[in-house]
Every structure is written in C-alpha cells, then in structure tokens.
N, C-alpha and C. Protein backbone atom coordinates (compact mmCIF):
# COMPACT_ATOMS: atom_id res chain seq x y z
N UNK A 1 -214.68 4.30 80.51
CA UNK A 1 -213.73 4.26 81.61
C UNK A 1 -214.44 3.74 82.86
N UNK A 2 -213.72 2.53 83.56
CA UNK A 2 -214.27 2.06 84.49
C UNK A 2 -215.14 3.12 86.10
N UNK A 3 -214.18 4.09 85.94
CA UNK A 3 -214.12 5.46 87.09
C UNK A 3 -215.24 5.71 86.83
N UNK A 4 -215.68 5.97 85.78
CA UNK A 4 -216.96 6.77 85.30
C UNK A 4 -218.30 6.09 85.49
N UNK A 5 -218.04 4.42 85.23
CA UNK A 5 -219.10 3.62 85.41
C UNK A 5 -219.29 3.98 86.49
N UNK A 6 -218.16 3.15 87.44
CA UNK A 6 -218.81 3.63 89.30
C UNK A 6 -219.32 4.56 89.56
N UNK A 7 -219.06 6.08 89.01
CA UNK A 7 -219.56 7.08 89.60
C UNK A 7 -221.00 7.22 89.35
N UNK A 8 -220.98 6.67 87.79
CA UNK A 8 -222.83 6.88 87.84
C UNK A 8 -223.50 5.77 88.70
N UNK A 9 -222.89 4.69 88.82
CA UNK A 9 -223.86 3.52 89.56
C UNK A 9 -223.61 4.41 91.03
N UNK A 10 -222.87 4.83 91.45
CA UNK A 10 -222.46 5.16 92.92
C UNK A 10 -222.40 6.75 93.02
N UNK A 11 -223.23 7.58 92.54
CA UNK A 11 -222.90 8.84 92.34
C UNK A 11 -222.90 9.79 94.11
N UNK A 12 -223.48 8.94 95.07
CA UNK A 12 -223.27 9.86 96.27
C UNK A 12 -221.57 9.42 96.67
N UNK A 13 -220.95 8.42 96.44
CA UNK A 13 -220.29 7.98 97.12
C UNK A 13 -218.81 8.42 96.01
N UNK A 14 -219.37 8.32 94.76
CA UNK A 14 -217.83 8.22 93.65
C UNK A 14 -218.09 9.31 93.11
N UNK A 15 -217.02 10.27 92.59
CA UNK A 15 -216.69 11.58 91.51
C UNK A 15 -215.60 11.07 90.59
N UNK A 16 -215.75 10.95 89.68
CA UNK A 16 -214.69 10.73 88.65
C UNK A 16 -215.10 12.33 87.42
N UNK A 17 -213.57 12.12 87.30
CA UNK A 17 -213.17 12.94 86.23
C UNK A 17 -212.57 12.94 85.26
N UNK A 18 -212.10 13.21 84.02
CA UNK A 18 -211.10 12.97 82.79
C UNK A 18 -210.32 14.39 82.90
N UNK A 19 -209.36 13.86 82.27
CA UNK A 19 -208.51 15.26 82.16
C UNK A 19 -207.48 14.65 81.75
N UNK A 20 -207.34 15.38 80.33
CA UNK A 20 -206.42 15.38 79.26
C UNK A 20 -204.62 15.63 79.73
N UNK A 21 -203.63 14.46 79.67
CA UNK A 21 -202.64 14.60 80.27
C UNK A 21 -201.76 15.57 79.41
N UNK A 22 -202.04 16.03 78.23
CA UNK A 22 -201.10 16.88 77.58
C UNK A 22 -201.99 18.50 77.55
N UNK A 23 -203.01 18.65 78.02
CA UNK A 23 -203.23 19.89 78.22
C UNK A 23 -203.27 20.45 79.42
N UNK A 24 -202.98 19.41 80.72
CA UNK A 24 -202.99 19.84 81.95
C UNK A 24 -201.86 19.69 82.15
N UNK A 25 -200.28 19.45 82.06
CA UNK A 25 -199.03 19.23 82.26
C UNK A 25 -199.27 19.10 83.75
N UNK A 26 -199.44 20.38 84.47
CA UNK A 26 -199.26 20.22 85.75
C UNK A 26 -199.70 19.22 86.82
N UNK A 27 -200.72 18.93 86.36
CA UNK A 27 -201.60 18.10 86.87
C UNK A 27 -200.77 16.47 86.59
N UNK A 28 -200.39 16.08 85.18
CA UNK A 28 -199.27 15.12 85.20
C UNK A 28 -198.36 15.30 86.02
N UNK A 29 -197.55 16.12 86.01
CA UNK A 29 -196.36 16.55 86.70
C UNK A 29 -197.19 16.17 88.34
N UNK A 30 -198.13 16.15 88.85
CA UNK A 30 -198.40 16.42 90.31
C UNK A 30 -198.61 14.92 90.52
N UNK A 31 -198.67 14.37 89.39
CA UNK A 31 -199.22 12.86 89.90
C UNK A 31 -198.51 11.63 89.12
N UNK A 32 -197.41 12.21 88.39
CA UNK A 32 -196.61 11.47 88.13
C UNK A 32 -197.12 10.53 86.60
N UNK A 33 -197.60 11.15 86.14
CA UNK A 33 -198.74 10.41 85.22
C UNK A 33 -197.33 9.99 84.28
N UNK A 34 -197.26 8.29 83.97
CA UNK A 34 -196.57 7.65 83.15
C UNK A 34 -197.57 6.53 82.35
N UNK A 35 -198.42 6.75 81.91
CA UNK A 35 -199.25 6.16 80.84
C UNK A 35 -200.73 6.36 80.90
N UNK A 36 -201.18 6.49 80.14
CA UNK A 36 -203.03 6.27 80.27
C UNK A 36 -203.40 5.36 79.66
N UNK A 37 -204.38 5.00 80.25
CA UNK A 37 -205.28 6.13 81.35
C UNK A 37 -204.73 5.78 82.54
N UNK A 38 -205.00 6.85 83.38
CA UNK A 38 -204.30 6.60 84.82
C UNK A 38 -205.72 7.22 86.06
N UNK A 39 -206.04 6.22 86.69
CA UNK A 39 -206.47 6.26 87.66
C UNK A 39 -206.17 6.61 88.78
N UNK A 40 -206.45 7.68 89.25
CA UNK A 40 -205.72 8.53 90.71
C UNK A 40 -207.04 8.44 91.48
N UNK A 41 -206.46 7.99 92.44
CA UNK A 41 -207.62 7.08 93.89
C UNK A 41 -207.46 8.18 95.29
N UNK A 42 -208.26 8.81 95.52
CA UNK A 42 -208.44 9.97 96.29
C UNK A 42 -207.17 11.29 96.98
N UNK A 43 -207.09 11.38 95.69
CA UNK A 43 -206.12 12.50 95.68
C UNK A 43 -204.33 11.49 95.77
N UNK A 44 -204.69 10.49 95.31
CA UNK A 44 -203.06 9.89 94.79
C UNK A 44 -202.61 8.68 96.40
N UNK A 45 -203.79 8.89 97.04
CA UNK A 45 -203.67 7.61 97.83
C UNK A 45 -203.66 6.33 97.31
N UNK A 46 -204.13 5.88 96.15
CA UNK A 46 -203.83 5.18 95.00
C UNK A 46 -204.01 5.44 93.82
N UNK A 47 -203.37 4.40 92.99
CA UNK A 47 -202.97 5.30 91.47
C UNK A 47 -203.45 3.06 90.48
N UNK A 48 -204.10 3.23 89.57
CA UNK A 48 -204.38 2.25 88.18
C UNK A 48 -203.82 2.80 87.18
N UNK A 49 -202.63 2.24 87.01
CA UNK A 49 -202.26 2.76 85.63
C UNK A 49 -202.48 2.04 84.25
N UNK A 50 -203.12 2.09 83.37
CA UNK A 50 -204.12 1.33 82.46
C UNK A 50 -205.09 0.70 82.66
N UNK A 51 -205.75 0.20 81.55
CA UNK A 51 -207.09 -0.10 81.53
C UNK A 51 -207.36 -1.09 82.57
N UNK A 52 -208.18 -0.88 83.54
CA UNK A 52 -208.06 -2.23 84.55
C UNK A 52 -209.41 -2.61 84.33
N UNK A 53 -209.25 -3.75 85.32
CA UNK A 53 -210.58 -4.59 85.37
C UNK A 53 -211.45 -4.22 86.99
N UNK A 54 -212.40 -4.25 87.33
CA UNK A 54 -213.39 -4.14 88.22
C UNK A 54 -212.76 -5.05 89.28
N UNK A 55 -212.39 -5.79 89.54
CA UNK A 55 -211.73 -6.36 90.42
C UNK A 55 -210.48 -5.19 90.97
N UNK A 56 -209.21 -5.40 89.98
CA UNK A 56 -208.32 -4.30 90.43
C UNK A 56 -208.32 -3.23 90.61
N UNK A 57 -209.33 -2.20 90.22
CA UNK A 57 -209.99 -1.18 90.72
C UNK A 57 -210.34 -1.34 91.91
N UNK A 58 -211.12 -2.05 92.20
CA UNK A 58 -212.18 -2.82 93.85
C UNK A 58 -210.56 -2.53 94.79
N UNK A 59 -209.95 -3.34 94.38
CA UNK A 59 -208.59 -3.67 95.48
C UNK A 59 -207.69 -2.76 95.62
N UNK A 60 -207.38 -1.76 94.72
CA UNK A 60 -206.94 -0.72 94.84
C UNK A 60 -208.01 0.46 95.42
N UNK A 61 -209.15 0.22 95.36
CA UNK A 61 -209.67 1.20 96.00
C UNK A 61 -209.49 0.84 97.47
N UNK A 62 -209.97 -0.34 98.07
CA UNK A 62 -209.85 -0.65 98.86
C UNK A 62 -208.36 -0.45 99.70
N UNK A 63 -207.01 -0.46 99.23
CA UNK A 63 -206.00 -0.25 99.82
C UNK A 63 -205.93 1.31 99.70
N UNK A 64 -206.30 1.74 99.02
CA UNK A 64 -206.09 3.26 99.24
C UNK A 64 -206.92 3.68 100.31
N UNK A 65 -208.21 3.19 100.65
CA UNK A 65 -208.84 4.08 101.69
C UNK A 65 -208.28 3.18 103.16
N UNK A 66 -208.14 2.30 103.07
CA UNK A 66 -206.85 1.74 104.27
C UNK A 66 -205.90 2.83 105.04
N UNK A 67 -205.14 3.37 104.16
CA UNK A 67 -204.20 4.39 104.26
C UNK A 67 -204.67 5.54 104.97
C-alpha cells in the first residue's frame, strides 16, 4: 500500500494505518468507505479511493492540507 511506503520513507512526517472495513463498520460508516482500499488523508480532509499511483496520492495530499 502506497500509505505505508510513505510512512516508512517519511516516518516523522507520515502515520499510516490499515484497518479492515468489515470488522470496523463504524469506522466505514464515519468515512463513508465505498471501495478499497480507501485512503483517508488527515482525518477525511481527503479521501483515494483505490489503488492509486504516487502522483495522485502527491495531489491529493497536497489539496487536502490546502484546506
């Protein structure tokens, strides 16, 4: 998972996590989760929904911390 790469290359700066969308319901339910993998960008300031590429990650990170 791309999340995970960054965090180890970037570990002061990135935290990524996994979490299973059918054993956390709520956690779907809080973030609207409609496919995986789903990428939730600092608490749902942005959201990757499937496998992306390092670029669209980059740009979505980037518009989320905009916000």
């Amino acid at each position: 998972m791309l999340a995970h790469q960054m965090a180890m290359e970037n570990p002061s700066m990135i935290r990524a996590e996994a979490v299973d969308a059918m054993e956390f319901p709520e956690l779907s339910d809080q973030f609207s989760v409609q496919g995986v993998p789903q990428t939730v960008i600092d608490s749902g300031k942005g959201i990757v929904v499937g496998a992306a590429g390092e670029a669209q990650m980059l740009a979505e990170i980037k518009r989320a911390l905009q916000n």
